[in-house]
Structure formats: C-alpha cells, structure tokens
N, C-alpha and C. Protein backbone atom coordinates (compact mmCIF):
# COMPACT_ATOMS: atom_id res chain seq x y z
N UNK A 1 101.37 107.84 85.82
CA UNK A 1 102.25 107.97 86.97
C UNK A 1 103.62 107.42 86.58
N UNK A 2 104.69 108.35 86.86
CA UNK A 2 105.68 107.47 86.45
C UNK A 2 106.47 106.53 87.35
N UNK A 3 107.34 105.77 87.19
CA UNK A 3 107.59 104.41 87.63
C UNK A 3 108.05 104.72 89.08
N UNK A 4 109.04 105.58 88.82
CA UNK A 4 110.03 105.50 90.58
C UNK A 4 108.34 106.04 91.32
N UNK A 5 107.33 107.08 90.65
CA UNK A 5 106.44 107.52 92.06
C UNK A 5 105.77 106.16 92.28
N UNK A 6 105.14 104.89 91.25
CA UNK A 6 104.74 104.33 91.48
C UNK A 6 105.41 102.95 92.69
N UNK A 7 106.38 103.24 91.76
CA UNK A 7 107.52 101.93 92.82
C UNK A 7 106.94 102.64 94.45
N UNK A 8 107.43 103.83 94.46
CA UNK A 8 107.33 104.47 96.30
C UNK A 8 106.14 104.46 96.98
N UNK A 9 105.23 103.94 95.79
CA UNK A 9 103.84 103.90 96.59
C UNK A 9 103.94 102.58 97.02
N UNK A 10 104.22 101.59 96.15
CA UNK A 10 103.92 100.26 96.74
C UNK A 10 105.08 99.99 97.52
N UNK A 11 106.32 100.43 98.05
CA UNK A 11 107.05 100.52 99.28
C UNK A 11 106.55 100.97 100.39
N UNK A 12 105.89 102.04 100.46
CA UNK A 12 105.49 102.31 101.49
C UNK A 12 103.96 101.62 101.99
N UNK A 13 103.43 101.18 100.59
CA UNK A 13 102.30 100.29 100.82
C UNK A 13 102.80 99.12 102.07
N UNK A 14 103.83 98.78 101.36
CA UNK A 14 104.30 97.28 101.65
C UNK A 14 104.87 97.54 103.18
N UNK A 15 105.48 98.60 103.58
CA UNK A 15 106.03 99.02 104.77
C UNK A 15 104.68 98.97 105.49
N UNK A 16 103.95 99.89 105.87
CA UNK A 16 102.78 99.98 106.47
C UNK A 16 101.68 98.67 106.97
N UNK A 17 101.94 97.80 106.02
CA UNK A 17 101.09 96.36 105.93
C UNK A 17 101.99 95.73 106.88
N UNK A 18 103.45 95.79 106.67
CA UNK A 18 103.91 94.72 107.25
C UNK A 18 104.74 95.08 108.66
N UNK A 19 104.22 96.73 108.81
CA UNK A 19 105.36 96.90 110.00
C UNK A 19 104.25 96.39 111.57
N UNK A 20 104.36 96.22 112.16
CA UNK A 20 103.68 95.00 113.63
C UNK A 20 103.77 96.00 114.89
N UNK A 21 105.30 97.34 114.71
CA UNK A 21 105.74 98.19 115.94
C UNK A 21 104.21 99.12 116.01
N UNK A 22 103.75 98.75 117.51
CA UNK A 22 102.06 100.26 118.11
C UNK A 22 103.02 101.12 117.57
N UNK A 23 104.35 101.63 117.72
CA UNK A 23 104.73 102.95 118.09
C UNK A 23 105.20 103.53 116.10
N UNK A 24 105.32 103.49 115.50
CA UNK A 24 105.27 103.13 114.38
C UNK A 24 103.91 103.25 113.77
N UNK A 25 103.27 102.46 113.85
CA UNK A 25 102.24 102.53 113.57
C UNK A 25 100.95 103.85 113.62
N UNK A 26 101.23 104.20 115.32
CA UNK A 26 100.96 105.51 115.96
C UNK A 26 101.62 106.26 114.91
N UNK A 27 102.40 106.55 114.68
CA UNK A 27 102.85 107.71 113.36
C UNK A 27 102.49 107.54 112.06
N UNK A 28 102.50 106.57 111.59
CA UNK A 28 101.78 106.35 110.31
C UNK A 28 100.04 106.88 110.53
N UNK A 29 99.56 106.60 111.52
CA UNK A 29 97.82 107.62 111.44
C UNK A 29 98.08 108.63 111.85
N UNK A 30 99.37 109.18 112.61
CA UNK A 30 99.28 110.38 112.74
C UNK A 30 99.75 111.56 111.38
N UNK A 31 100.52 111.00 110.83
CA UNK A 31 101.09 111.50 109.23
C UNK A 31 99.23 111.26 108.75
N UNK A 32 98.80 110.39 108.55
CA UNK A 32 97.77 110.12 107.93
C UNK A 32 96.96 111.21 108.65
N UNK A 33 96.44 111.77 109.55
CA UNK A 33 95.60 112.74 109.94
C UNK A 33 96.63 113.79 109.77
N UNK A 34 97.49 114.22 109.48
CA UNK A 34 98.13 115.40 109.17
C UNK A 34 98.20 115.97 107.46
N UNK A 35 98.27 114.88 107.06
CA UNK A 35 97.98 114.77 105.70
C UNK A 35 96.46 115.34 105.13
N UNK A 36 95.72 114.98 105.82
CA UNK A 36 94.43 114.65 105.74
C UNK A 36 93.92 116.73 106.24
N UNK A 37 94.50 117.57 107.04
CA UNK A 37 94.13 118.10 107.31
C UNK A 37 95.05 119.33 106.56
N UNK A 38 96.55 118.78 106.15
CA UNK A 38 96.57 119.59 105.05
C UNK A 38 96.11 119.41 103.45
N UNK A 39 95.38 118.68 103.41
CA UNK A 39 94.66 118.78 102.50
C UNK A 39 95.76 117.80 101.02
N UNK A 40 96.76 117.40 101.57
CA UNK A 40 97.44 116.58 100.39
C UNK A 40 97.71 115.13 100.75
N UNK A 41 98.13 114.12 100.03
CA UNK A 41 97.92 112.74 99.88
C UNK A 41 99.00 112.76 101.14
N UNK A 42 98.21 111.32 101.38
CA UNK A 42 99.58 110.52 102.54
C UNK A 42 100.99 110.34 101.84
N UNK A 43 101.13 110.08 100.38
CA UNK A 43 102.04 109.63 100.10
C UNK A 43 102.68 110.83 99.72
N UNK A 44 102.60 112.15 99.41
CA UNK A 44 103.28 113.48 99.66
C UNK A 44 103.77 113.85 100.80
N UNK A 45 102.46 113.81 102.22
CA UNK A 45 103.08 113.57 102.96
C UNK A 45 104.21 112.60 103.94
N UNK A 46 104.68 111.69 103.12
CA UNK A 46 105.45 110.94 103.44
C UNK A 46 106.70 111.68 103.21
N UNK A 47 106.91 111.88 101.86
CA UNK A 47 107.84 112.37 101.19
C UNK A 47 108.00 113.77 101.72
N UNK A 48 107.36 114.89 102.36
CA UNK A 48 108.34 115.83 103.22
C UNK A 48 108.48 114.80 104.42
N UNK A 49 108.14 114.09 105.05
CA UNK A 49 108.65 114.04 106.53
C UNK A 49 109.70 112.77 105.96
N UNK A 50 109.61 111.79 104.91
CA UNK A 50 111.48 111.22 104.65
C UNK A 50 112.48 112.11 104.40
N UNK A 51 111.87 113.65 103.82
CA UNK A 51 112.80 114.72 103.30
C UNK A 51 113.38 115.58 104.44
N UNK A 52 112.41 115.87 105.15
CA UNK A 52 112.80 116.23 106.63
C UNK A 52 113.30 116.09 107.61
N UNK A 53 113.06 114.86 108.02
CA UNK A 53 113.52 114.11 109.12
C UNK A 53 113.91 114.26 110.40
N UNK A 54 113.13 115.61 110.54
CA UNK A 54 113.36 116.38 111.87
C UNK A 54 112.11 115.90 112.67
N UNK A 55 110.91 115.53 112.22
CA UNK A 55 109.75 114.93 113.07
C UNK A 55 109.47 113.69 112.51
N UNK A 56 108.69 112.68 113.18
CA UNK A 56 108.70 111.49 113.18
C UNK A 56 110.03 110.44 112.54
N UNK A 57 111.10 110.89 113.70
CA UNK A 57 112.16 110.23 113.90
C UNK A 57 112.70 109.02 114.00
N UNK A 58 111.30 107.70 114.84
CA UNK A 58 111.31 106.64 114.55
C UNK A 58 110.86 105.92 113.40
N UNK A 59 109.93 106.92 112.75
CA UNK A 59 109.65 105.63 111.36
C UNK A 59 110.53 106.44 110.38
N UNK A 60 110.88 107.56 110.42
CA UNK A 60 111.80 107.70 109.25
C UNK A 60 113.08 106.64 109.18
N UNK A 61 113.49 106.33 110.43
CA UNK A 61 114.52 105.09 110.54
C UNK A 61 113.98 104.28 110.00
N UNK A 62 112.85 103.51 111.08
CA UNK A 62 112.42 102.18 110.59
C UNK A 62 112.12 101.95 108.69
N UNK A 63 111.60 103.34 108.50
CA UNK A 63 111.34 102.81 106.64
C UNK A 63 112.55 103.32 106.29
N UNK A 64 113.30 104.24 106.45
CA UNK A 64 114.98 103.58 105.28
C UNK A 64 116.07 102.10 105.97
N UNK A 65 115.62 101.75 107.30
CA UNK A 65 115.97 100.30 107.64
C UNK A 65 115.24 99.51 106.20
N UNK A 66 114.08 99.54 106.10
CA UNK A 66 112.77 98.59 105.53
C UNK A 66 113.47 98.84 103.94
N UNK A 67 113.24 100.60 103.48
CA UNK A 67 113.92 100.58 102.05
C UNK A 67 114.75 99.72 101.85
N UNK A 68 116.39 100.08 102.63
CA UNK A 68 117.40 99.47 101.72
C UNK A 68 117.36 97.89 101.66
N UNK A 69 116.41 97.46 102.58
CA UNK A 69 116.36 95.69 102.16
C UNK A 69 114.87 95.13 101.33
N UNK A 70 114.35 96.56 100.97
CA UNK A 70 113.08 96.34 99.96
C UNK A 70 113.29 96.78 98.72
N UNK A 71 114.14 97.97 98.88
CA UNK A 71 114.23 98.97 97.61
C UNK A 71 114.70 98.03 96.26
N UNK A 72 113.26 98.68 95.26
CA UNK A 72 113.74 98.70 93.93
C UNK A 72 115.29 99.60 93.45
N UNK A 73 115.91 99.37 92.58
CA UNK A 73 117.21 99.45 92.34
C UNK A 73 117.73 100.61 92.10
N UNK A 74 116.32 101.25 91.59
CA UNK A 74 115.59 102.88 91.55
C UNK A 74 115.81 103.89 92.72
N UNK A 75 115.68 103.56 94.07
CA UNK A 75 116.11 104.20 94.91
C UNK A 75 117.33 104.34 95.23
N UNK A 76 117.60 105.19 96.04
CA UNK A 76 119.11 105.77 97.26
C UNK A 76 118.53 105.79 98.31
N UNK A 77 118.99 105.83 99.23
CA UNK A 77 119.15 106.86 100.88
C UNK A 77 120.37 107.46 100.66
C-alpha cells in the first residue's frame, strides 16, 4: 500500500474514533452501509463522497475541519 493511501486510512481511522457528534456519526454508518452495498471498501467510499461533496455535507466539513489540524504534510484541501 503506498504511503499517502496508508496515511488516509489512519486519518480517517483517527477521525471516526474520535469524532463524539450522533449526527456525524449517523453518516459515517450510513457511508458504511452504502459502501457495503456497493460492494467497495469504506475507505473508497470515503474518497468519492470527500471528492464529491454534494452529499453528506456535514462530515465532509467536519473531516477537512479534522484534516487540516491532523493532516500529514502529504495532504491538501
């Protein structure tokens, strides 16, 4: 795996563990059952809906809030 996919896993690892918001949260199992029913990883599906950003509107905020004060040096927004 190379580094930046690995870095984005354990960001969003680290996001998910530590975010506390129901409403937030509610979208992270809902990505997770959407994921799940198209048949590809959560962490792909992450990456169209940060790429998108037309649905799940509040955590795409809340995780590039979370990135730019987590992000390895490796990332942008």
């Amino acid at each position: 795996m190379a580094q930046l996919e690995d870095d984005f896993i354990k960001l969003v690892d680290n996001f998910v563990v530590e975010t506390k918001d129901p409403k937030i949260l509610d979208e992270i199992s809902q990505l997770d059952q959407e994921s799940r029913l198209l048949g590809i990883s959560f962490y792909d599906m992450y990456c169209v809906v940060l790429q998108d950003g037309m649905k799940h509107k509040a955590l795409v905020s809340e995780f590039k809030t979370y990135m730019n004060l987590k992000k390895p040096a490796t990332f942008a927004v």
